[in-house]
Protein backbone atom coordinates (compact mmCIF):
# COMPACT_ATOMS: atom_id res chain seq x y z
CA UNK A 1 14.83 6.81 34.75
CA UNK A 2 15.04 3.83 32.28
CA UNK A 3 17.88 4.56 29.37
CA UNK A 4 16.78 3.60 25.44
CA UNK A 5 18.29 3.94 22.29
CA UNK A 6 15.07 4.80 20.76
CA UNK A 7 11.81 5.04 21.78
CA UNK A 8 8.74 4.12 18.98
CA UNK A 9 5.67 5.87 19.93
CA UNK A 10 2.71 3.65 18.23
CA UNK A 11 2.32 0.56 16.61
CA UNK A 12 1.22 1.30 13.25
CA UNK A 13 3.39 -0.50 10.04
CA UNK A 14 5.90 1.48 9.27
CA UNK A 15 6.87 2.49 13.20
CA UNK A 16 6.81 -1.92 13.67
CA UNK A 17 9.00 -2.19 10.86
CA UNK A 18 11.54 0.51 11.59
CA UNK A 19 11.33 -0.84 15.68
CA UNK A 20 11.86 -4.70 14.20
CA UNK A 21 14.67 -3.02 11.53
CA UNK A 22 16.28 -1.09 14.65
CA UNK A 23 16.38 -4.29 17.21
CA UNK A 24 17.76 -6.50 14.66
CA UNK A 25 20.64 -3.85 14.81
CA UNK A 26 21.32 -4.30 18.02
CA UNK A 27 19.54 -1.24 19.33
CA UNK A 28 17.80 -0.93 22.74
CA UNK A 29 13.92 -0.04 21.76
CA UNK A 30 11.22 0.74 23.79
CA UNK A 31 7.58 0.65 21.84
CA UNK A 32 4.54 2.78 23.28
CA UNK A 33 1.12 2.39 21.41
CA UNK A 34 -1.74 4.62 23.30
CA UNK A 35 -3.93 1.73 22.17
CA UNK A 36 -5.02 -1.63 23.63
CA UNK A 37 -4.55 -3.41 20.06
CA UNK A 38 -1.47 -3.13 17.52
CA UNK A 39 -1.45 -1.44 14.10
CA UNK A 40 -2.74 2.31 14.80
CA UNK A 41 -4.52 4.30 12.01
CA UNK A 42 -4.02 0.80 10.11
CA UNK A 43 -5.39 -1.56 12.42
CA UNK A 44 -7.45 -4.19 11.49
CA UNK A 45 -10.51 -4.81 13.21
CA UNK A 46 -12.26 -8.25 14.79
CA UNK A 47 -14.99 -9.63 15.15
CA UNK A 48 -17.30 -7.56 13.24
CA UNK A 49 -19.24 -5.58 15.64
CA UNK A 50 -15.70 -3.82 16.88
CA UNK A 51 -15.72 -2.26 13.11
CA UNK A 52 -19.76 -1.38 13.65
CA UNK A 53 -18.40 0.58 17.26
CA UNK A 54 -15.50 2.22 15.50
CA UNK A 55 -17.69 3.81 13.23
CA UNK A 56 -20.17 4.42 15.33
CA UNK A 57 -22.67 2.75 12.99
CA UNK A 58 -25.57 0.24 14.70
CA UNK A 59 -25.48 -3.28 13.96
CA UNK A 60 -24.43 -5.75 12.87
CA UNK A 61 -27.39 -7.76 12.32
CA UNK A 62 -27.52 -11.81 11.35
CA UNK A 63 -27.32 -11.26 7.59
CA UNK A 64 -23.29 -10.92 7.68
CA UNK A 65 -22.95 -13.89 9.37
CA UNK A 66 -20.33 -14.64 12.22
CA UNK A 67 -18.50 -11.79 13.62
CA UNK A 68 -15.30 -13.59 14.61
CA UNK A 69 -14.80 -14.80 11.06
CA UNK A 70 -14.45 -10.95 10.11
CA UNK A 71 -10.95 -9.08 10.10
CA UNK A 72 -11.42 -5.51 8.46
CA UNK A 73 -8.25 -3.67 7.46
CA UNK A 74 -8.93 -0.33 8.08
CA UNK A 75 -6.18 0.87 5.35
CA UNK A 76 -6.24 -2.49 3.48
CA UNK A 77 -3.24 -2.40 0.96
CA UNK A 78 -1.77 -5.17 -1.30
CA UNK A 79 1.90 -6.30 -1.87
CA UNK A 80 3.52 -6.05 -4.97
CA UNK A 81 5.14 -9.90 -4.91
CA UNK A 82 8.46 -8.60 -6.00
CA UNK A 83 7.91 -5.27 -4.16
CA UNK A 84 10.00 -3.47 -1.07
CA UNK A 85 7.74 -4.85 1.20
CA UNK A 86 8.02 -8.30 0.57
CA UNK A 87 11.81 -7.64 0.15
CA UNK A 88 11.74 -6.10 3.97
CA UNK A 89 9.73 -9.27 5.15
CA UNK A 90 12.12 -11.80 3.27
CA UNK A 91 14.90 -10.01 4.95
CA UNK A 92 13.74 -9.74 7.89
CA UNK A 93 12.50 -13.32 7.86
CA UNK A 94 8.94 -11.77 8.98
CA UNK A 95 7.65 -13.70 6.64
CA UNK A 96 7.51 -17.25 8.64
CA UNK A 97 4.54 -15.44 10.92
CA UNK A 98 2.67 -14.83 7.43
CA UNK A 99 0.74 -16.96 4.31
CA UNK A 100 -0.06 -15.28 1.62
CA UNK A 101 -2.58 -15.73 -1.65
CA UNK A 102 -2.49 -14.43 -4.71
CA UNK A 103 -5.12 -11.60 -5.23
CA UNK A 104 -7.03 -12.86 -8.28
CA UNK A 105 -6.53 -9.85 -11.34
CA UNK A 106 -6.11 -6.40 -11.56
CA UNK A 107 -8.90 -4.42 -13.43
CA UNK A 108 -9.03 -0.47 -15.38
CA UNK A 109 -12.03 0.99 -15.39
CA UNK A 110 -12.46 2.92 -19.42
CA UNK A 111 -15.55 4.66 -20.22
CA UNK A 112 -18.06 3.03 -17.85
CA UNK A 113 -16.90 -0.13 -18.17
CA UNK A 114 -14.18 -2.34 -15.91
CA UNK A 115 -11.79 -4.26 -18.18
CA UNK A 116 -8.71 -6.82 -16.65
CA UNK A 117 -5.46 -5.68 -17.13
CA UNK A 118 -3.99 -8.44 -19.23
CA UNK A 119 -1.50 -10.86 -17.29
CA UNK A 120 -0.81 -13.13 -20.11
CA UNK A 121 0.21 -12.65 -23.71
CA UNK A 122 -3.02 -14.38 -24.34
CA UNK A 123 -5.09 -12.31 -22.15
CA UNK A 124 -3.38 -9.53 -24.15
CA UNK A 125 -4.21 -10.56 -27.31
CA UNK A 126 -7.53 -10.93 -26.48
CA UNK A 127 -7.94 -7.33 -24.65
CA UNK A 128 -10.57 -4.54 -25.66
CA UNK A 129 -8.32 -2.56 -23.73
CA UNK A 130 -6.39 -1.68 -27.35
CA UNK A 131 -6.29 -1.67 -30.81
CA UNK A 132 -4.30 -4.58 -33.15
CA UNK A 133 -1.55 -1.66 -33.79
CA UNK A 134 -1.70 -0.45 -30.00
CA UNK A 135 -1.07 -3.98 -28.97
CA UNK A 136 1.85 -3.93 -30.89
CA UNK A 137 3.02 -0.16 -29.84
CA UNK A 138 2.77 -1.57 -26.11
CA UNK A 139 4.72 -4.68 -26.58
CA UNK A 140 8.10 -2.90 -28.07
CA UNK A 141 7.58 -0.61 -24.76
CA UNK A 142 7.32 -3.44 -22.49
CA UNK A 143 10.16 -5.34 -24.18
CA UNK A 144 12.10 -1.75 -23.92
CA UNK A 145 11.41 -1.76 -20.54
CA UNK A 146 12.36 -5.62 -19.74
CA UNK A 147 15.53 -5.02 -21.22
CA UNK A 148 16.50 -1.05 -19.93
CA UNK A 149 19.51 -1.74 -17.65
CA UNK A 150 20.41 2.24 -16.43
CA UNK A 151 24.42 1.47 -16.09
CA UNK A 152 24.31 0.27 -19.78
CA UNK A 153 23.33 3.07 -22.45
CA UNK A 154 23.34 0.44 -25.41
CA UNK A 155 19.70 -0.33 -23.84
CA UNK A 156 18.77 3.51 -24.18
CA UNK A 157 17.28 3.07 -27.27
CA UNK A 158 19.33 6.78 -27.66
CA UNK A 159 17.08 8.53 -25.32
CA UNK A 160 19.12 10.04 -21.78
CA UNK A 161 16.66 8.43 -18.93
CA UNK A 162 17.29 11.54 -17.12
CA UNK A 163 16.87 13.95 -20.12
CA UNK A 164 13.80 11.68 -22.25
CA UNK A 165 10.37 12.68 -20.14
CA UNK A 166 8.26 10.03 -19.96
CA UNK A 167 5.62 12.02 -21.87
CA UNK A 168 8.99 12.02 -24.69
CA UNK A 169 8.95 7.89 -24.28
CA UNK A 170 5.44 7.09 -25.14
CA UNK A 171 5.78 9.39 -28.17
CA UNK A 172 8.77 7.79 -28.94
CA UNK A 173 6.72 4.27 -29.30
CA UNK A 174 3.88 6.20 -30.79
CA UNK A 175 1.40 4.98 -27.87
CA UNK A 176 -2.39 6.59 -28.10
CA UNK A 177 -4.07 8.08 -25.06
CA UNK A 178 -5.53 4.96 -24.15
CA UNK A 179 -2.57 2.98 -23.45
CA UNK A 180 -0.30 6.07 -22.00
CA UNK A 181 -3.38 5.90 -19.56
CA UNK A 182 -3.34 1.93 -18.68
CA UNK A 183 0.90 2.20 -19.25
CA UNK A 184 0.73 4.74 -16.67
CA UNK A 185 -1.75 3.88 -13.94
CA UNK A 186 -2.89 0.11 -14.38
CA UNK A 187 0.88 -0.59 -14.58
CA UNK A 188 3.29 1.73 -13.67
CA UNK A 189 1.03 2.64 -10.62
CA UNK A 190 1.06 6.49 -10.97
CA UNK A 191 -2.09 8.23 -9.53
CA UNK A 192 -1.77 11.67 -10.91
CA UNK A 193 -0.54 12.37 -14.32
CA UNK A 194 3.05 14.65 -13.00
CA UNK A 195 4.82 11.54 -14.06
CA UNK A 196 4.46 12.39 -17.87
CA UNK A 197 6.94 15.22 -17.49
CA UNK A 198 9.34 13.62 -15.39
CA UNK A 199 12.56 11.62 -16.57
CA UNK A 200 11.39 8.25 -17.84
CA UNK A 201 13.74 6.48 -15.85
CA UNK A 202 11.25 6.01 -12.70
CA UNK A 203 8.55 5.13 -15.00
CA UNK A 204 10.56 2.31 -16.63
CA UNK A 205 11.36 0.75 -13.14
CA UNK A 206 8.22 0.29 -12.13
CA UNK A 207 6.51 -1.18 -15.25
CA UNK A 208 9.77 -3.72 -14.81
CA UNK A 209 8.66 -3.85 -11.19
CA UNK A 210 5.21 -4.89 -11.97
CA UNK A 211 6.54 -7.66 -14.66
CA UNK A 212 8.47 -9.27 -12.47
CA UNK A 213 5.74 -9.32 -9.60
CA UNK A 214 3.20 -10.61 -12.36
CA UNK A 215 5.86 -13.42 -13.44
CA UNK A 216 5.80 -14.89 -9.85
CA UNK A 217 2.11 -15.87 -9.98
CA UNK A 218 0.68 -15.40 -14.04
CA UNK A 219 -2.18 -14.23 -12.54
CA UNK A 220 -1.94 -10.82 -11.02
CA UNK A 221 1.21 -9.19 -9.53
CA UNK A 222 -0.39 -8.21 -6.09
CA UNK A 223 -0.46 -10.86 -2.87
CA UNK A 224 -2.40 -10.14 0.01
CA UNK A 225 -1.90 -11.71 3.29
CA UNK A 226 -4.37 -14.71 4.79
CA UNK A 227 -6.41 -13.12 7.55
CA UNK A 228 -5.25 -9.58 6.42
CA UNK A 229 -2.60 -7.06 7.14
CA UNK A 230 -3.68 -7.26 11.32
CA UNK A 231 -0.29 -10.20 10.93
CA UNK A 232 1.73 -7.37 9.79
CA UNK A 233 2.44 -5.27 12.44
CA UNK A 234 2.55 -7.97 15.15
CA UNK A 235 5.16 -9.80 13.22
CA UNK A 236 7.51 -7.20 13.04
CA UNK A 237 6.63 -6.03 16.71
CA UNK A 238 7.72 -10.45 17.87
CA UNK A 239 10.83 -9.85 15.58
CA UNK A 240 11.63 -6.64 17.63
CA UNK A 241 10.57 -8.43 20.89
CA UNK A 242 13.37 -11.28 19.86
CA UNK A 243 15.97 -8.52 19.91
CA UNK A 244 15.16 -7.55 22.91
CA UNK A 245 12.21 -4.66 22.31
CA UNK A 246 10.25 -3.47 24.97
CA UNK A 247 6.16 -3.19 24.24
CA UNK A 248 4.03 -1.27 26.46
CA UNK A 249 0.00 -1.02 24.86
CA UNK A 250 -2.72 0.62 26.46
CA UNK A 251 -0.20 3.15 27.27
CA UNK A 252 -0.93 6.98 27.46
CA UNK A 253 1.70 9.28 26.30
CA UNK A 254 1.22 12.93 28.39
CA UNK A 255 3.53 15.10 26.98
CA UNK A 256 7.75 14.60 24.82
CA UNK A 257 10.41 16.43 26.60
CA UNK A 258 13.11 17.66 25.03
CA UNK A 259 15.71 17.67 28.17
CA UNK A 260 15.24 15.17 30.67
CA UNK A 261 12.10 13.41 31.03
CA UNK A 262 11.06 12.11 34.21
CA UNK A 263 10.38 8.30 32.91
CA UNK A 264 11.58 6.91 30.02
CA UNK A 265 14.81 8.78 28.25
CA UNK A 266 16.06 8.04 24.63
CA UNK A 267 18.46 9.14 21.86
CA UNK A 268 16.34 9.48 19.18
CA UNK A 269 11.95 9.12 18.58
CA UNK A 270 10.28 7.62 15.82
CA UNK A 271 6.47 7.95 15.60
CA UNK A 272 3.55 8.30 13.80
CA UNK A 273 1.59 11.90 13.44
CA UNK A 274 -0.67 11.38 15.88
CA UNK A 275 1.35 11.61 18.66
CA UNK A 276 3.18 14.86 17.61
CA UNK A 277 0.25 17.51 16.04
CA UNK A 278 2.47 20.59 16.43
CA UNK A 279 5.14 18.95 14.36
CA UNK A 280 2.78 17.54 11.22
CA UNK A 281 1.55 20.09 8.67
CA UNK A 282 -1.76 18.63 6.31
CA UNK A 283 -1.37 18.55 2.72
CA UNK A 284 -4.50 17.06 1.77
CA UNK A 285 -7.26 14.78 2.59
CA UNK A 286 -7.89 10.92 1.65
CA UNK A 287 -11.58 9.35 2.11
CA UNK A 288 -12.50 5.60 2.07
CA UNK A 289 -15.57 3.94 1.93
CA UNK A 290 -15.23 0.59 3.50
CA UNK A 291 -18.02 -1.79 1.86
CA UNK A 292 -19.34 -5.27 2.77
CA UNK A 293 -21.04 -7.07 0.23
CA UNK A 294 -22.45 -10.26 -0.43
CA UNK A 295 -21.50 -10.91 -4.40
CA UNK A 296 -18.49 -10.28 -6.28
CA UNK A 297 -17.72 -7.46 -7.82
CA UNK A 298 -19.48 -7.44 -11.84
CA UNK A 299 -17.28 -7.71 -14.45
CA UNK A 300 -14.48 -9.03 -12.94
CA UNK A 301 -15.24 -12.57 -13.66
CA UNK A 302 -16.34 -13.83 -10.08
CA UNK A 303 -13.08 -12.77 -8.40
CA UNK A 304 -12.53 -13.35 -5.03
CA UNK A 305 -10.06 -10.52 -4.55
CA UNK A 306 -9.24 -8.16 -7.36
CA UNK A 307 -7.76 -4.20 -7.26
CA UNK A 308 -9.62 -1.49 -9.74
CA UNK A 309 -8.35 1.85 -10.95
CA UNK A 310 -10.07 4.35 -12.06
CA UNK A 311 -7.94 6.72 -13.84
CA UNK A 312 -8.56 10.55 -13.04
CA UNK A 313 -8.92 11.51 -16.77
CA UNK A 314 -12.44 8.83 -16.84
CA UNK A 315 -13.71 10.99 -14.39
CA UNK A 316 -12.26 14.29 -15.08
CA UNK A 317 -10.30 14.74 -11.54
CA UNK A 318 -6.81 15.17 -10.70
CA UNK A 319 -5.62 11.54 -9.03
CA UNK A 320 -7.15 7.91 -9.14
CA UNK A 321 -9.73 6.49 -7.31
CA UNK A 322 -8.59 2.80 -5.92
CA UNK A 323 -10.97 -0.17 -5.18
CA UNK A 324 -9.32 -3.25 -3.61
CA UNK A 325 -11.48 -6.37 -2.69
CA UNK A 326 -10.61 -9.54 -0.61
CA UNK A 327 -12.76 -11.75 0.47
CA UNK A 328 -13.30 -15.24 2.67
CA UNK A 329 -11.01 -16.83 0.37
CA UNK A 330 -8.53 -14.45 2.44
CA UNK A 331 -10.37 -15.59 4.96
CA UNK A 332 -11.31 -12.05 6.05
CA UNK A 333 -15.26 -12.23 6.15
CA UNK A 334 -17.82 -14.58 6.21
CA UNK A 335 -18.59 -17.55 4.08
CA UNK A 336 -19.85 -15.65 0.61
CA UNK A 337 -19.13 -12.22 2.06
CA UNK A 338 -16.69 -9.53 0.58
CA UNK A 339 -15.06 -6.47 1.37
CA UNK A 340 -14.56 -3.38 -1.05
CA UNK A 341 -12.70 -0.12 -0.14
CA UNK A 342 -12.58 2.87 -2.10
CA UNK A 343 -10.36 5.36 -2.02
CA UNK A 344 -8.64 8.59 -2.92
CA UNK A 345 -7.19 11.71 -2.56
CA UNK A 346 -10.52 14.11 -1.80
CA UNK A 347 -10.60 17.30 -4.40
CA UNK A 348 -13.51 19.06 -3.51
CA UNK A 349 -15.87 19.54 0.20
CA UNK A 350 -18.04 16.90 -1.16
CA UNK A 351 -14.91 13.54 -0.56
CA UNK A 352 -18.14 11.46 -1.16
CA UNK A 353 -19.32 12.13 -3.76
CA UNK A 354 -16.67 11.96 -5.51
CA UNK A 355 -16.23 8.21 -5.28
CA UNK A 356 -19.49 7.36 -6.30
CA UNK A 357 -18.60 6.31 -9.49
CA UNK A 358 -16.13 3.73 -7.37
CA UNK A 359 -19.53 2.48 -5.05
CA UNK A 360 -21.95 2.29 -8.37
CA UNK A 361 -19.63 -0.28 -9.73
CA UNK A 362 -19.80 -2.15 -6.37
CA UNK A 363 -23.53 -2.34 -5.66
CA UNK A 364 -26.02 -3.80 -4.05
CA UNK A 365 -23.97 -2.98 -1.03
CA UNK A 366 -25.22 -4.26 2.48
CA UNK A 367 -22.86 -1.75 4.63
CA UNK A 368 -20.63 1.21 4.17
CA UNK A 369 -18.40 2.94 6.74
CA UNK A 370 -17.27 6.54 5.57
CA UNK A 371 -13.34 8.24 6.53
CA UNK A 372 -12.33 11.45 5.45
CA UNK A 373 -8.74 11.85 7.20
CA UNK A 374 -5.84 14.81 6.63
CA UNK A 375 -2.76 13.39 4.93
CA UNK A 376 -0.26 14.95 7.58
CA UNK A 377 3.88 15.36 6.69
CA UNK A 378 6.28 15.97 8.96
CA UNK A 379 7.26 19.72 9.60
CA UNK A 380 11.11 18.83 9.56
CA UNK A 381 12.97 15.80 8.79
CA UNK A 382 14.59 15.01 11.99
CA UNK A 383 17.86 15.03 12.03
CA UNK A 384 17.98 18.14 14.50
CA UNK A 385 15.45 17.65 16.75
CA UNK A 386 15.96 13.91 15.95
CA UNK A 387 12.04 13.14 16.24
CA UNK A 388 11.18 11.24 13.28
CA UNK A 389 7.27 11.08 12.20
CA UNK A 390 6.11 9.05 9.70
CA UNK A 391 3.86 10.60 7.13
CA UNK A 392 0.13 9.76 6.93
CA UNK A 393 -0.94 6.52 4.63
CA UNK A 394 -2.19 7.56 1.37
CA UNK A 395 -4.72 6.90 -0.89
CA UNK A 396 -3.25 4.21 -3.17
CA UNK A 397 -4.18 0.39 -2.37
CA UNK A 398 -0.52 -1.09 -2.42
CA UNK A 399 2.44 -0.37 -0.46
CA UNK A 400 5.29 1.35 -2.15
CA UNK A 401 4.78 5.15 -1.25
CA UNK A 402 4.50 3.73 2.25
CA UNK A 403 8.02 1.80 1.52
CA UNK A 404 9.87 4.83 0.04
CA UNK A 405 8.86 6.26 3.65
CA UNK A 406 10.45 3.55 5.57
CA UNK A 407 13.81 3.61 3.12
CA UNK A 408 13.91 7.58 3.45
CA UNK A 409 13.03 7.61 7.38
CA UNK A 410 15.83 4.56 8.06
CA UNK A 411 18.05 6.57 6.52
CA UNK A 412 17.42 9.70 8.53
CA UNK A 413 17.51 7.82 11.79
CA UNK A 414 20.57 6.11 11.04
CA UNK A 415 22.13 7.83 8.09
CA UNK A 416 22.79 4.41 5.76
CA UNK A 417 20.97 3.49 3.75
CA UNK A 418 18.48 0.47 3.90
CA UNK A 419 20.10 -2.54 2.58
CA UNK A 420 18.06 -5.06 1.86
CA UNK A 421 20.59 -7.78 0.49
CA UNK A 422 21.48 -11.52 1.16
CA UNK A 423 17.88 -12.06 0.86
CA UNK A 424 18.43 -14.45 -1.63
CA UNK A 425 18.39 -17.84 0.62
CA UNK A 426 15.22 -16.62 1.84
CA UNK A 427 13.61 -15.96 -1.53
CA UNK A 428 10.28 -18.47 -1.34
CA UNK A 429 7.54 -16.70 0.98
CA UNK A 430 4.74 -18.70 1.97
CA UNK A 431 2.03 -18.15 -0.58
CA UNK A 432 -0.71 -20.12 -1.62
CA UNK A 433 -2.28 -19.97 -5.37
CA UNK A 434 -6.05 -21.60 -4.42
């Protein structure tokens, strides 16, 4: 019976990650994935016609052109540029098995219409988004925000970040409905609106967040990776490899013992829900509508890639609906062709309709492959049992709830936290502006 510090049961991002994190270490890993291909629930599919079989859907037909020019995330996600992801990759030096671009502007959709989320002080000026006054209002916030340092009170303005909601804040600089909205969800990235009553603090971190990812490219904050996120997992799977990691794909996995298995033995398990039902409870459901199209999206001035949000008050719901495009220039479909996913967190027995108002702003579309899936949480966190399963992916279209997971499970697994410093040396990823 083979000996292992840890045994990763499938290959999806965040088990790759935490299997690269753990070899790095110095840890003896042994990775399982059930599958023939890397990246699990969040693969990414080529040539075409695999994403046709997946989905059980006939074609493809000669209109989409060729299949092998296709790579179709089925989770796709952007990076924040100053994000924890990119932090992880920069630290991990993942990023040398990457090139990035620079996904071309971030949009809010307000009463029927999609408007850009200004990137510049010029595109702000310019912005229907809000009033002369508003514009004003929103700049003192942002240059609150800029300068809020949390071990200095002199930049509280007098309000406690832990006492001050965030609801408390926006009053504070006297902000109308309309920018609390694009404050809160364009920027800030909430989904649902429970971050109004909450201690500002969190709220004020990620609006700096976003700044500083916007003021590495001037054009939007989010970078996406050339060929898609398919690079992800496999990168961090090599880096594990390098440390000595064990893969074995195509692999069944018949049942976890919790005294002595007959195979493979280890000290502690990280995997993904799938392998472990009776230890996942579901606390909701996410849909997506994958969409291939053969035009840009209207109304966001041609853009190759672009993310929309479509705030839950517009539409009267409880959380966001997300639409992320890429595109050839990402070189992730055909010559002229894009791909659009919508998502969110379902609310009613009807998941599709409720993102209609997501696919009207994206027609004519050629092709669209449905997924309603259960968000699934772990039962327990671990540290008895010491099985650790990552939760579900959910419905946002960048990658920091998925981070958080990967900070909180690290710690759980190894009871540090995860330090991401002395990244500095490493600090210029690949990315390319065209």
């Amino acid at each position: 019976m083979q000996e292992y510090d840890i045994i990763v049961l499938g290959t999806g991002l965040k088990e790759c990650i935490l299997s690269g994190l753990m070899s790095q270490s110095g840890k003896k890993i042994l990775h399982i994935d059930k599958n023939p291909y890397y990246g699990g629930e969040s693969a990414s599919l080529s040539p075409l016609e695999e994403l046709y079989k997946n989905f059980k859907v006939p074609g493809p037909g000669k209109s989409k052109g060729c299949g092998k020019e296709w790579n179709i995330d089925l989770i796709p996600k952007f990076f924040l540029a100053n994000g924890q992801l990119v932090k992880i990759l920069v630290h991990t030096e993942v990023t040398r098995y990457l090139d990035f671009r620079v996904v071309e502007g971030s949009y809010i959709y307000k009463a029927g219409k999609v408007h850009k989320v200004p990137a510049t002080e010029e595109e702000a000026h310019a912005s229907d988004l809000m009033g002369m006054f508003d514009k004003r209002r929103f700049r003192k916030l942002l240059l609150f925000a800029l300068n809020f340092d949390v071990k200095n009170p002199r930049t509280y303005q007098d309000m406690d970040p832990v006492k001050t909601t965030t609801r408390d804040l926006f009053s504070h600089f006297d902000l109308g409905l309309d920018v609390m909205e694009f404050t809160g969800h364009a920027i800030a990235l909430h989904s649902t609106e429970s971050y109004l009553d909450q201690p500002y603090v969190e709220t004020i971190r990620r609006i700096k967040l976003y700044s500083e990812s916007l003021a590495r490219h001037n054009t939007s904050p989010y970078i996406y990776p050339v060929y898609g996120l398919g690079e992800l997992p496999q990168g961090f799977a090599r880096l594990s490899a390098e440390y000595g990691g064990t893969f074995l794909l195509n692999r069944a996995v018949d049942e976890i013992v919790m005294d002595n298995g007959k195979l493979f033995h280890c000290k502690q398990l990280i995997c993904d829900p799938s392998y472990v039902p009776n230890r996942v409870r579901k606390v909701g459901r996410v849909i997506r509508v994958i969409c291939l199209l053969n035009h840009p999206v209207k109304n966001t001035h041609e853009a190759n890639s672009c993310q929309i949000i479509i705030p839950q008050r517009q539409l009267n719901r409880k959380s966001d609906i997300f639409i992320s495009v890429v595109s050839y220039a990402h070189n992730v479909a055909s010559d002229g062709m894009y791909i659009a996913t919508v998502s969110t967190t379902a609310e009613t027995s009807n998941p599709e309709k409720e993102v209609q108002p997501g696919l009207e702003l994206l027609e004519p579309i050629m092709q669209k492959f449905v997924s309603v899936r259960h968000l699934l949480v772990p039962n327990e966190d671990g540290k008895k049992s010491q099985i650790f399963v990552s939760r579900s992916y959910d419905a946002t279209d960048h990658f920091e709830a998925e981070c958080e997971d990967i900070k909180d499970m690290y710690h759980r697994i190894t009871g540090a936290e995860l330090c991401l410093g002395g990244s500095e040396r490493h600090q210029s990823y690949n990315s390319d502006e065209d």
